[in-house]
PDB file of N, CA and C in Angstrom:
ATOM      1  N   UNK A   1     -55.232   4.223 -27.584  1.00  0.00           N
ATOM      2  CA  UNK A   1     -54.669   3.931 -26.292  1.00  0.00           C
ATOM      3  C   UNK A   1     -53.351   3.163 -26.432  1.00  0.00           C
ATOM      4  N   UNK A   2     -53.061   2.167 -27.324  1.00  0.00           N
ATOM      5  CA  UNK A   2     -52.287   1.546 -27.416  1.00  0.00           C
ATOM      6  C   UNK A   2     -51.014   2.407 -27.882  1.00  0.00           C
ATOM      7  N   UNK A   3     -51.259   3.464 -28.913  1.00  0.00           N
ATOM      8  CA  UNK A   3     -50.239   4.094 -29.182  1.00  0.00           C
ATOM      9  C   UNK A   3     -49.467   5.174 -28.179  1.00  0.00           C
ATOM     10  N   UNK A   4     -50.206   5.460 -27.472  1.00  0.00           N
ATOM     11  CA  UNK A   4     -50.237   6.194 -25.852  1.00  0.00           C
ATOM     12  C   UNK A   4     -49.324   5.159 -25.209  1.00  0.00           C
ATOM     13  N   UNK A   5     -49.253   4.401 -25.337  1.00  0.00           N
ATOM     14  CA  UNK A   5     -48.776   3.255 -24.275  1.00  0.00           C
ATOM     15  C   UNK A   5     -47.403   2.767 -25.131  1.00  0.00           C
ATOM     16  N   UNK A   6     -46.969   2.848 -26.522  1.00  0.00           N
ATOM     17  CA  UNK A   6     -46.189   2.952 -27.085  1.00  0.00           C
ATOM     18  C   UNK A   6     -45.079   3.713 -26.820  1.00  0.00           C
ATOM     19  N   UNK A   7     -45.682   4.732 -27.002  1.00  0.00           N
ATOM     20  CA  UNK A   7     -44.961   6.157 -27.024  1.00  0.00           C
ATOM     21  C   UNK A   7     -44.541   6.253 -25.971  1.00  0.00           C
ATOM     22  N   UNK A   8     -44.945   6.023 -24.615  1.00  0.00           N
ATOM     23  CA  UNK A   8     -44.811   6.175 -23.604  1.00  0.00           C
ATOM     24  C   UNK A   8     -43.477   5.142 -23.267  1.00  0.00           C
ATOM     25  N   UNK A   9     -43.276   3.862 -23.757  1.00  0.00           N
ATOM     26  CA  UNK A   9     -42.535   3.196 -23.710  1.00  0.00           C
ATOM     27  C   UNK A   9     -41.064   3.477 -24.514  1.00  0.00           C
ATOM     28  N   UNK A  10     -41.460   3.947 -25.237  1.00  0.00           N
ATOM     29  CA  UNK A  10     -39.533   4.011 -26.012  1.00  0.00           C
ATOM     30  C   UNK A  10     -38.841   4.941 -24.957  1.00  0.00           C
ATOM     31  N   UNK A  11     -39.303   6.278 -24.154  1.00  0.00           N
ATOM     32  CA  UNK A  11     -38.499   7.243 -23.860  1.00  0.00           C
ATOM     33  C   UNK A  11     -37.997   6.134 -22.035  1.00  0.00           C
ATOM     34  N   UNK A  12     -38.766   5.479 -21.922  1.00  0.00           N
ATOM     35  CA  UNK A  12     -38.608   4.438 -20.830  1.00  0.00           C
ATOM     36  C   UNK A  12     -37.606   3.625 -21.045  1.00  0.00           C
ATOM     37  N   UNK A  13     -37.698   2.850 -22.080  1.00  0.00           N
ATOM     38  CA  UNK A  13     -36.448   2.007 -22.602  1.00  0.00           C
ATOM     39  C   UNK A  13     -34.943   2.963 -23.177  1.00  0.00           C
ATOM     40  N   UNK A  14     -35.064   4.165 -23.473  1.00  0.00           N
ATOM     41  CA  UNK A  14     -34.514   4.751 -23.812  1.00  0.00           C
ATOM     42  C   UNK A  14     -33.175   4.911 -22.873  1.00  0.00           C
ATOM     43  N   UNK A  15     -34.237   5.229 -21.662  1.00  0.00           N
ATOM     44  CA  UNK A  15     -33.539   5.564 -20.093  1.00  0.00           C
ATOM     45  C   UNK A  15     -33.152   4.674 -19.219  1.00  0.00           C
ATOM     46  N   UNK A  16     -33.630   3.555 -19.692  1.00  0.00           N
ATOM     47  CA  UNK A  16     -33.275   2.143 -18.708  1.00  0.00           C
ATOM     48  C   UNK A  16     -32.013   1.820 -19.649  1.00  0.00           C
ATOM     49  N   UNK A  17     -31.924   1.879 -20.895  1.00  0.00           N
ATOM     50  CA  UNK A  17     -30.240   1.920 -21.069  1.00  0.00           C
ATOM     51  C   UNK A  17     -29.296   2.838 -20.972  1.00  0.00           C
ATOM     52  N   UNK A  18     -29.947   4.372 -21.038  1.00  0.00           N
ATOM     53  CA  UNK A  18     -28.746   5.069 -20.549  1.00  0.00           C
ATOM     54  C   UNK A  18     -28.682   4.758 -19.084  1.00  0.00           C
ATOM     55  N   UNK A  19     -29.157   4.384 -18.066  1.00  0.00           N
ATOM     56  CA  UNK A  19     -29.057   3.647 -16.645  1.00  0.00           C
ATOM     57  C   UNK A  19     -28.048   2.574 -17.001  1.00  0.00           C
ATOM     58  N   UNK A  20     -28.591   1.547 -17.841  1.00  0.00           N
ATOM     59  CA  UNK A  20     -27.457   0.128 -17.847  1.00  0.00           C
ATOM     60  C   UNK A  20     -26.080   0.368 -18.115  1.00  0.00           C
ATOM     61  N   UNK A  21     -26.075   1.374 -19.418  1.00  0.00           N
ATOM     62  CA  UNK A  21     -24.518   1.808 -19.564  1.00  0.00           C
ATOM     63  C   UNK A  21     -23.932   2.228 -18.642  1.00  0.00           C
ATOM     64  N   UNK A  22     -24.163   3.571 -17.724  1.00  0.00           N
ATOM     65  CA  UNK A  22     -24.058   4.031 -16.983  1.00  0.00           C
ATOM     66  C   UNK A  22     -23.268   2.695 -15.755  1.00  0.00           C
ATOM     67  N   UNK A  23     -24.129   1.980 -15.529  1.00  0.00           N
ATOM     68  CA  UNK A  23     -24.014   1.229 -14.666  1.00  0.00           C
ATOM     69  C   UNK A  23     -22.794   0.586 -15.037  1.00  0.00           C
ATOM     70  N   UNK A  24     -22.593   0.129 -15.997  1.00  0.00           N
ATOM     71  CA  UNK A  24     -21.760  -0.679 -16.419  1.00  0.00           C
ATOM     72  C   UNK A  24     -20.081   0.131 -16.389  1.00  0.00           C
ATOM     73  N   UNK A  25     -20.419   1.259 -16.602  1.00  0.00           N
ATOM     74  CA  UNK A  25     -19.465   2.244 -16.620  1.00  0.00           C
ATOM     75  C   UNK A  25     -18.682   2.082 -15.648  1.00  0.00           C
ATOM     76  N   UNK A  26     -19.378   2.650 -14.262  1.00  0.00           N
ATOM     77  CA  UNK A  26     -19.161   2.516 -13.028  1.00  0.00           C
ATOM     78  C   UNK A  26     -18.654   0.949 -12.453  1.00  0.00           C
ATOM     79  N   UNK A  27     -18.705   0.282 -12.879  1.00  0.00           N
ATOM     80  CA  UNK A  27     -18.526  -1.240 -12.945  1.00  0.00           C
ATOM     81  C   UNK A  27     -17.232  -1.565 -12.767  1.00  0.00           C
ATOM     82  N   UNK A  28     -17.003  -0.921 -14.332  1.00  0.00           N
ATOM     83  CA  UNK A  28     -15.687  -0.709 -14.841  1.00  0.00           C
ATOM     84  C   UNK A  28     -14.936  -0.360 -14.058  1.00  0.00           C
ATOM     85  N   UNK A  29     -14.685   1.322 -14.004  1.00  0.00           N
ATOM     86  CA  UNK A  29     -13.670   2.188 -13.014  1.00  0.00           C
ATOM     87  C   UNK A  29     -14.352   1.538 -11.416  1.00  0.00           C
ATOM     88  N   UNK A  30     -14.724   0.716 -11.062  1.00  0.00           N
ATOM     89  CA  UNK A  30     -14.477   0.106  -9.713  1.00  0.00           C
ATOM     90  C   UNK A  30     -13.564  -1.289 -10.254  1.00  0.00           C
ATOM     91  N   UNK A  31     -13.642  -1.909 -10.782  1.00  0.00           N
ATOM     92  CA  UNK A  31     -12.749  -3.062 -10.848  1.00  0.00           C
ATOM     93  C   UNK A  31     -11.268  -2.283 -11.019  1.00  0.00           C
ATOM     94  N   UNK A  32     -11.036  -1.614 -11.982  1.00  0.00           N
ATOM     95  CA  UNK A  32      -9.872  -0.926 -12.678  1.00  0.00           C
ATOM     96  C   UNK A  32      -9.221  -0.058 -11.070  1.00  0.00           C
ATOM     97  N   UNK A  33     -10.341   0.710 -10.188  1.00  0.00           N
ATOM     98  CA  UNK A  33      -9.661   0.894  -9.230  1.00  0.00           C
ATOM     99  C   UNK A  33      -9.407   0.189  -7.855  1.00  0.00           C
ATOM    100  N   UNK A  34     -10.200  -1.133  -8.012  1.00  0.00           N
ATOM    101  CA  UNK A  34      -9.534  -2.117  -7.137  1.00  0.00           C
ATOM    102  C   UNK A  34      -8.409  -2.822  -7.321  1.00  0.00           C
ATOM    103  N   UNK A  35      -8.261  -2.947  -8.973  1.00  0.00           N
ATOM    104  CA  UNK A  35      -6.910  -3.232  -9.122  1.00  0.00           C
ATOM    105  C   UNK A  35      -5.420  -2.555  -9.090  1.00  0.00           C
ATOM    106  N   UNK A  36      -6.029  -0.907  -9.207  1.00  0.00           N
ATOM    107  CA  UNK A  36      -4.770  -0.062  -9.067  1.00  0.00           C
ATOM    108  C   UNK A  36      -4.212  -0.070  -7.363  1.00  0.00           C
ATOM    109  N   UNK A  37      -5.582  -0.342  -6.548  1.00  0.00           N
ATOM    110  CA  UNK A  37      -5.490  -0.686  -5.204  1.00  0.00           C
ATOM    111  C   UNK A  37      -4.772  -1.979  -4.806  1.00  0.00           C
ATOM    112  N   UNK A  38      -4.972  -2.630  -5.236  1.00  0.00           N
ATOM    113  CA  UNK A  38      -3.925  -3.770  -4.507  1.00  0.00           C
ATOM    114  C   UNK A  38      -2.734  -3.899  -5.232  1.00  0.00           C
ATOM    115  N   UNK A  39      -2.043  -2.956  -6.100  1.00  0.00           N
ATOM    116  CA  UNK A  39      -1.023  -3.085  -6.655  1.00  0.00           C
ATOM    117  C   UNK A  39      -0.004  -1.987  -5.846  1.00  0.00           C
ATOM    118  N   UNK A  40      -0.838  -0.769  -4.924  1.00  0.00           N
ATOM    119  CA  UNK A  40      -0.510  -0.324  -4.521  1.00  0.00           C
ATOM    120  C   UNK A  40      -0.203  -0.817  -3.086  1.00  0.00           C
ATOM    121  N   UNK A  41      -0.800  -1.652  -2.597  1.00  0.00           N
ATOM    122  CA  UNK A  41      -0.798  -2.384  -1.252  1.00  0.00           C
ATOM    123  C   UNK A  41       0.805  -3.226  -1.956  1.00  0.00           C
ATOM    124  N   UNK A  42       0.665  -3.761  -2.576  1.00  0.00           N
ATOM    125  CA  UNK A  42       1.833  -4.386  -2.960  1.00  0.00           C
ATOM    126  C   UNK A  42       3.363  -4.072  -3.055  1.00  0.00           C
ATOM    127  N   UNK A  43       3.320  -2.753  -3.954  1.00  0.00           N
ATOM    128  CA  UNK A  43       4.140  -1.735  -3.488  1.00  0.00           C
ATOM    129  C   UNK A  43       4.584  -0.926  -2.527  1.00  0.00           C
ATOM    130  N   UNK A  44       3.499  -0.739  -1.208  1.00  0.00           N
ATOM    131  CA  UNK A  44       4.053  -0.442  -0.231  1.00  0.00           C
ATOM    132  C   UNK A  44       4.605  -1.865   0.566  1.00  0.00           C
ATOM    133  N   UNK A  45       4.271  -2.635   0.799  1.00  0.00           N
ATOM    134  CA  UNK A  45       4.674  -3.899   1.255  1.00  0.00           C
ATOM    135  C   UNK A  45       6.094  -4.506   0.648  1.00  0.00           C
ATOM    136  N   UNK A  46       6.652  -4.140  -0.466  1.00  0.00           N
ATOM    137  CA  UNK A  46       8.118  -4.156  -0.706  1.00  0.00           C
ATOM    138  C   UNK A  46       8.873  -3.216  -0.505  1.00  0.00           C
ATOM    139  N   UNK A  47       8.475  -1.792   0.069  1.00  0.00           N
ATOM    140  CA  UNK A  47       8.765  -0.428   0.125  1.00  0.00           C
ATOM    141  C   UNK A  47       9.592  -1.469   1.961  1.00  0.00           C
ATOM    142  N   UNK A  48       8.206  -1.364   2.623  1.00  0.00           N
ATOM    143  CA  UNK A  48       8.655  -1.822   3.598  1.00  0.00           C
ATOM    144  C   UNK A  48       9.424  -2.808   4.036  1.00  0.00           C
ATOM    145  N   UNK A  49       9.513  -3.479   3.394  1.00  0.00           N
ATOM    146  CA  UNK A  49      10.622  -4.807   3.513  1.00  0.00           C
ATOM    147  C   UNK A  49      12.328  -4.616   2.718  1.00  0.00           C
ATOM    148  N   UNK A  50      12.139  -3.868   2.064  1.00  0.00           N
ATOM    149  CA  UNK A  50      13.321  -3.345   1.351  1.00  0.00           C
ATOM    150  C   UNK A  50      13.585  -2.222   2.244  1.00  0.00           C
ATOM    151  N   UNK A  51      13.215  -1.391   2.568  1.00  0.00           N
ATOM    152  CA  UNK A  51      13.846  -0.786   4.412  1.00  0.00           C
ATOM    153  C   UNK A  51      14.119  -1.648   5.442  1.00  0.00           C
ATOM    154  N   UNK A  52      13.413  -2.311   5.626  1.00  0.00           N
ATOM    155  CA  UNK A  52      13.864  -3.653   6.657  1.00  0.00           C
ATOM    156  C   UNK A  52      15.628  -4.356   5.746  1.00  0.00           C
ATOM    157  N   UNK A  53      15.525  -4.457   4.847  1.00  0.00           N
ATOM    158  CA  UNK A  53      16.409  -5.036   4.405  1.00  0.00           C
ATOM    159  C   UNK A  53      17.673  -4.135   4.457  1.00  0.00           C
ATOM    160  N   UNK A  54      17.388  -3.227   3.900  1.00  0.00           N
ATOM    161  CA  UNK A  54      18.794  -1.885   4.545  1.00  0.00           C
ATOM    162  C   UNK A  54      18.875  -1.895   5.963  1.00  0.00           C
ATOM    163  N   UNK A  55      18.238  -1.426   6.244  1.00  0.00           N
ATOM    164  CA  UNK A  55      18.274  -1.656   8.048  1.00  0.00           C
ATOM    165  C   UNK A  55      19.560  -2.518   8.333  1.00  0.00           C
ATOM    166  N   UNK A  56      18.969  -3.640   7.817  1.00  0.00           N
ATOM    167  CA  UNK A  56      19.571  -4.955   8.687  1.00  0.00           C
ATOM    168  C   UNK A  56      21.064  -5.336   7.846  1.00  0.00           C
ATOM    169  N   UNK A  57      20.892  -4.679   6.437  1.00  0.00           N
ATOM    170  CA  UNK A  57      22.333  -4.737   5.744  1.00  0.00           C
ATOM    171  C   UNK A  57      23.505  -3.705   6.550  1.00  0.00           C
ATOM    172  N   UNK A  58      22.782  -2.437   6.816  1.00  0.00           N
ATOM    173  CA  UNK A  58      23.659  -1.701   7.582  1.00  0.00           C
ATOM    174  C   UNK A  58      23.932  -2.189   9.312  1.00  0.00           C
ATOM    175  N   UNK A  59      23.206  -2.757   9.545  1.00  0.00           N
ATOM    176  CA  UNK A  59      23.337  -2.860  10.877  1.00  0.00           C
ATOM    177  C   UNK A  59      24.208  -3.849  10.932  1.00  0.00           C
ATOM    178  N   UNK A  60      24.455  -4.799   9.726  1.00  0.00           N
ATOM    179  CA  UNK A  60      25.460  -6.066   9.939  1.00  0.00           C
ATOM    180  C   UNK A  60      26.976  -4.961   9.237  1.00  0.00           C
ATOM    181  N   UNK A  61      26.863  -4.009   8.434  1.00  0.00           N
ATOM    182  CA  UNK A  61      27.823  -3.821   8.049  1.00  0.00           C
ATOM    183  C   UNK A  61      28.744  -2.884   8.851  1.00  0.00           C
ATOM    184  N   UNK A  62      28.022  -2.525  10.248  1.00  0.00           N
ATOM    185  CA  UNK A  62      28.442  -1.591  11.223  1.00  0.00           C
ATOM    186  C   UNK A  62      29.138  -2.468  12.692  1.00  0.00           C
ATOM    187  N   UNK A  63      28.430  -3.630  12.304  1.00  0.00           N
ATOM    188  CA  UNK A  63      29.043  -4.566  13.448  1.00  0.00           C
ATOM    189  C   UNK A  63      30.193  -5.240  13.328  1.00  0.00           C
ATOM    190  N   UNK A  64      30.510  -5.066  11.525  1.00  0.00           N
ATOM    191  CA  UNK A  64      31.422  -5.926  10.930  1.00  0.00           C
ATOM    192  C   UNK A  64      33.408  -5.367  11.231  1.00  0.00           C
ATOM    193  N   UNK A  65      32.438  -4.299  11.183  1.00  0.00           N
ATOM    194  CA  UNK A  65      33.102  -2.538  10.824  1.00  0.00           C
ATOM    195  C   UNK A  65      33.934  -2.872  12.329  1.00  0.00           C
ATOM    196  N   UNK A  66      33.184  -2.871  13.174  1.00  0.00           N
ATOM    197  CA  UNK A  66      33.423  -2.760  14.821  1.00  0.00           C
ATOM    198  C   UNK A  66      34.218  -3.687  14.690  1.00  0.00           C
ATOM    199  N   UNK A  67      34.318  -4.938  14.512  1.00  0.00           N
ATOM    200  CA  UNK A  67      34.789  -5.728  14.873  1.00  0.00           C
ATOM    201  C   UNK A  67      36.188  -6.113  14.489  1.00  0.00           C
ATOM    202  N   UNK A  68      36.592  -5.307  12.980  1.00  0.00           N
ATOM    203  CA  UNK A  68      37.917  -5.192  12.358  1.00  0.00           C
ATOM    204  C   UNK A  68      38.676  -4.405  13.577  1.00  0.00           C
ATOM    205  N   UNK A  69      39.883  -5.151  13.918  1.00  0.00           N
ATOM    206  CA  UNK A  69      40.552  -4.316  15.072  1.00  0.00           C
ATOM    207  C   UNK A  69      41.637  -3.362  14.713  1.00  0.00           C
ATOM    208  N   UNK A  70      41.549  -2.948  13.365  1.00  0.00           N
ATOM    209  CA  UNK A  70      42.908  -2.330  12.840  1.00  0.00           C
ATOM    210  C   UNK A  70      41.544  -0.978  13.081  1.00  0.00           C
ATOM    211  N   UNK A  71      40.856  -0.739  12.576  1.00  0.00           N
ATOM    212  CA  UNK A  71      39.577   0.435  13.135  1.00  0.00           C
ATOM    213  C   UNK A  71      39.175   0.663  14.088  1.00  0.00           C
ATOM    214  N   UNK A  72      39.152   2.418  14.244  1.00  0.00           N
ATOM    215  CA  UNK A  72      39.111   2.894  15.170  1.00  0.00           C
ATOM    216  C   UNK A  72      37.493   3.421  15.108  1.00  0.00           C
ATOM    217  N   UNK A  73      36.481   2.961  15.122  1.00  0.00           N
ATOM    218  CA  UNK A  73      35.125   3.553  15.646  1.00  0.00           C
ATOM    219  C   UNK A  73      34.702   4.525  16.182  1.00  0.00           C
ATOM    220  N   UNK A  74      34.648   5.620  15.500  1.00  0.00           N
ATOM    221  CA  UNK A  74      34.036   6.984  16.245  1.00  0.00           C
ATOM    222  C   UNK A  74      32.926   6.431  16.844  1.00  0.00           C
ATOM    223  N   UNK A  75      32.243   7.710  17.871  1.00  0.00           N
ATOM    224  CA  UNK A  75      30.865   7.690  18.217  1.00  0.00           C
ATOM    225  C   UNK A  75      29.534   7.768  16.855  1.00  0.00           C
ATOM    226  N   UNK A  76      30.059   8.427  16.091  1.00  0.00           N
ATOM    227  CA  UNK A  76      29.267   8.467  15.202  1.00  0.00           C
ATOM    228  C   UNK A  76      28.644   7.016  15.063  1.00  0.00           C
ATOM    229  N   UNK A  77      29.588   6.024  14.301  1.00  0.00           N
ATOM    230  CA  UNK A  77      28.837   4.628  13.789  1.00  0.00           C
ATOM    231  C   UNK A  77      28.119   4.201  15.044  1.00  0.00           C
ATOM    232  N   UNK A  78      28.312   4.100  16.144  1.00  0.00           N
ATOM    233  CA  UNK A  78      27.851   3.431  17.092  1.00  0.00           C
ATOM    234  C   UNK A  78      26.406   4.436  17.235  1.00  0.00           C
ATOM    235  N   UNK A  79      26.472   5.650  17.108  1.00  0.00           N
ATOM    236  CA  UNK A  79      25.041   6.240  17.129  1.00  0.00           C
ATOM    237  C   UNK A  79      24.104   5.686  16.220  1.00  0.00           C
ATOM    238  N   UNK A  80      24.266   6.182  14.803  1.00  0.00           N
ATOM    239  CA  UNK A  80      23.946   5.429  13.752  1.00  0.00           C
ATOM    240  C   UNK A  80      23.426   4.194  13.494  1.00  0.00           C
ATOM    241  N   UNK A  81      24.192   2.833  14.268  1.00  0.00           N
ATOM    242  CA  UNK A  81      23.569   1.340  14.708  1.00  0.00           C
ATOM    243  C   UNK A  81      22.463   2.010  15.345  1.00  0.00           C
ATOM    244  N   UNK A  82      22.548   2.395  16.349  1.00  0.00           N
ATOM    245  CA  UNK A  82      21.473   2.719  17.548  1.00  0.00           C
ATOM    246  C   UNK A  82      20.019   3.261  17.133  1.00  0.00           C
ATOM    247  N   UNK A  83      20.572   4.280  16.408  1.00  0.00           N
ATOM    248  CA  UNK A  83      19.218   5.079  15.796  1.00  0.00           C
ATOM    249  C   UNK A  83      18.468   3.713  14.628  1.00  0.00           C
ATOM    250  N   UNK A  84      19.590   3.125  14.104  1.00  0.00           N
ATOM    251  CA  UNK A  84      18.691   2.184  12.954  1.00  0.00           C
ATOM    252  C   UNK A  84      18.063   1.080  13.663  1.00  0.00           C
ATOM    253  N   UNK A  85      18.373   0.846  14.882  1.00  0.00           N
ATOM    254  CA  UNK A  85      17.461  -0.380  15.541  1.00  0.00           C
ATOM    255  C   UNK A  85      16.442   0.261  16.022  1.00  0.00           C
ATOM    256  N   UNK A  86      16.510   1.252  16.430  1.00  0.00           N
ATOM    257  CA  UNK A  86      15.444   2.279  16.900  1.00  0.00           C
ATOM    258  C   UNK A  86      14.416   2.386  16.153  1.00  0.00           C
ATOM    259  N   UNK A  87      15.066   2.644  14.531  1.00  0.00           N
ATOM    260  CA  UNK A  87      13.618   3.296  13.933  1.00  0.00           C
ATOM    261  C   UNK A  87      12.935   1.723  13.404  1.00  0.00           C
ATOM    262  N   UNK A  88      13.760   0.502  13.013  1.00  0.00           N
ATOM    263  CA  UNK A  88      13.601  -0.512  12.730  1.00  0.00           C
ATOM    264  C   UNK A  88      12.803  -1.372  13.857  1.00  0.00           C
ATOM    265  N   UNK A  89      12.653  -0.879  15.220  1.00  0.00           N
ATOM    266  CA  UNK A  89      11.746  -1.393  16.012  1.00  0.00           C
ATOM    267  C   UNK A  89      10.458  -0.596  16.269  1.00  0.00           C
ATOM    268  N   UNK A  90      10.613   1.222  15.907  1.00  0.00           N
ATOM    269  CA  UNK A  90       9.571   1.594  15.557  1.00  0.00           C
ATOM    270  C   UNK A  90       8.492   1.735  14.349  1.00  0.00           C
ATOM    271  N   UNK A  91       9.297   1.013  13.483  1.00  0.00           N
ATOM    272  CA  UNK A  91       8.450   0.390  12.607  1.00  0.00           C
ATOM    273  C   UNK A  91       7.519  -1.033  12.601  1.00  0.00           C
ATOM    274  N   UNK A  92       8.689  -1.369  13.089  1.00  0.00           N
ATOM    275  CA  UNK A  92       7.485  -2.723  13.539  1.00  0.00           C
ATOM    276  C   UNK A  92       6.767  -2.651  14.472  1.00  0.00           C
ATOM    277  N   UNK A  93       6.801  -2.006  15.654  1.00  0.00           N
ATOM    278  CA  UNK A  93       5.830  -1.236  16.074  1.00  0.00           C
ATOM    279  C   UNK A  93       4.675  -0.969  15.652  1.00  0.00           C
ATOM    280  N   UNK A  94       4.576   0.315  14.800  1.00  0.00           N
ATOM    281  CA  UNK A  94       3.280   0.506  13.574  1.00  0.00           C
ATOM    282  C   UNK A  94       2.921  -0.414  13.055  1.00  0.00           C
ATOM    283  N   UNK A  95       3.650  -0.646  12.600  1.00  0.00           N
ATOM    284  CA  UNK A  95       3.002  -2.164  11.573  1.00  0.00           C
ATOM    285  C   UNK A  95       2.262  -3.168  12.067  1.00  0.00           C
ATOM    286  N   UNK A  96       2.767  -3.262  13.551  1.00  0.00           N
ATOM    287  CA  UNK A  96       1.778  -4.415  14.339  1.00  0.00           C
ATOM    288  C   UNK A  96       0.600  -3.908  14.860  1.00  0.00           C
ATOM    289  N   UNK A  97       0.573  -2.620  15.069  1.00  0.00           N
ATOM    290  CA  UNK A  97      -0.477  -1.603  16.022  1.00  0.00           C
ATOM    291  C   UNK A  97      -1.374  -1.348  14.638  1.00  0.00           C
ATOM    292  N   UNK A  98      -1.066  -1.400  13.313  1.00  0.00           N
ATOM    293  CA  UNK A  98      -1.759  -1.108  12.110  1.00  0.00           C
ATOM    294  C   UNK A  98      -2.769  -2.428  11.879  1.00  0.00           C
ATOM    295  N   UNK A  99      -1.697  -3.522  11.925  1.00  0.00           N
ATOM    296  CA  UNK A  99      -2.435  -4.998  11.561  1.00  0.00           C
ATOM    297  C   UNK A  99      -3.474  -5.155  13.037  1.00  0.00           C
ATOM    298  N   UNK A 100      -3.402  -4.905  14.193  1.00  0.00           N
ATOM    299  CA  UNK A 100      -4.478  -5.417  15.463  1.00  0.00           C
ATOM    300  C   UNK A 100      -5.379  -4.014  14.796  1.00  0.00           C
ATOM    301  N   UNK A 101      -4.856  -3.247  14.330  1.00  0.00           N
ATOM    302  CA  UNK A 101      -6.455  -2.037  13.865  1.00  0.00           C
ATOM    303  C   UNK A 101      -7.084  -2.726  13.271  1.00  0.00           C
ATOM    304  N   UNK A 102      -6.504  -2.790  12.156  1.00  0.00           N
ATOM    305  CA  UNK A 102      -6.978  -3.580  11.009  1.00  0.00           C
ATOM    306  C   UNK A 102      -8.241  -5.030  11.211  1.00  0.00           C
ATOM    307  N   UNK A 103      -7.494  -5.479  12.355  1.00  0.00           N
ATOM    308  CA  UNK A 103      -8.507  -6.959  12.881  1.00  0.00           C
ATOM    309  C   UNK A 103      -9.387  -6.677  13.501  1.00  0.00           C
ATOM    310  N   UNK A 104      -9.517  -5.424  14.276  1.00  0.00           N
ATOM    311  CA  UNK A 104     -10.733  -4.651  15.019  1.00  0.00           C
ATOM    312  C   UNK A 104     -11.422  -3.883  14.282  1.00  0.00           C
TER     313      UNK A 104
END
């Protein structure tokens, strides 16, 4: 009986470590992809602020532009300002309508 009860035990232990490895495996590629995850949160978050930052470099360099009086200002630049405050307020837009998702 005892050897019955032996035998019976190695293919048990056998399988409770291919389970632990296993487990451990999975362990792994979740840490490894939580970290590729917030590196990516990171990267979009300078994506976005470095557009904010053009934005606002062009938008000062179009006002600057205007304001030299020896230049003559097509419609063009003045569209151009317009459209970049535009998309620069429809971004923050999203971004705020993303973050109140986010809190709900």
């Amino acid at each position: 009986m005892g050897d019955v009860i032996m035998i019976m035990g190695i293919p048990s232990a056998i399988t409770g470590l291919c389970f632990w490895l296993l487990e451990r495996r999975m362990e792994k590629r979740e840490r490894e992809r939580e970290k590729k995850e917030a590196v990516r949160e990171k990267q979009e978050f300078l994506m976005v602020k470095g557009i904010g930052a053009a934005i606002a470099l062009g938008e000062a360099t179009a006002e600057a532009v205007a304001r030299i009086p020896d230049t003559h200002c097509n419609g063009d630049m003045h569209s151009a300002l317009e459209y970049a405050r535009q998309v620069k307020h429809e971004q923050k837009d999203f971004l705020t309508q993303q973050g109140i998702g986010a809190i709900y």
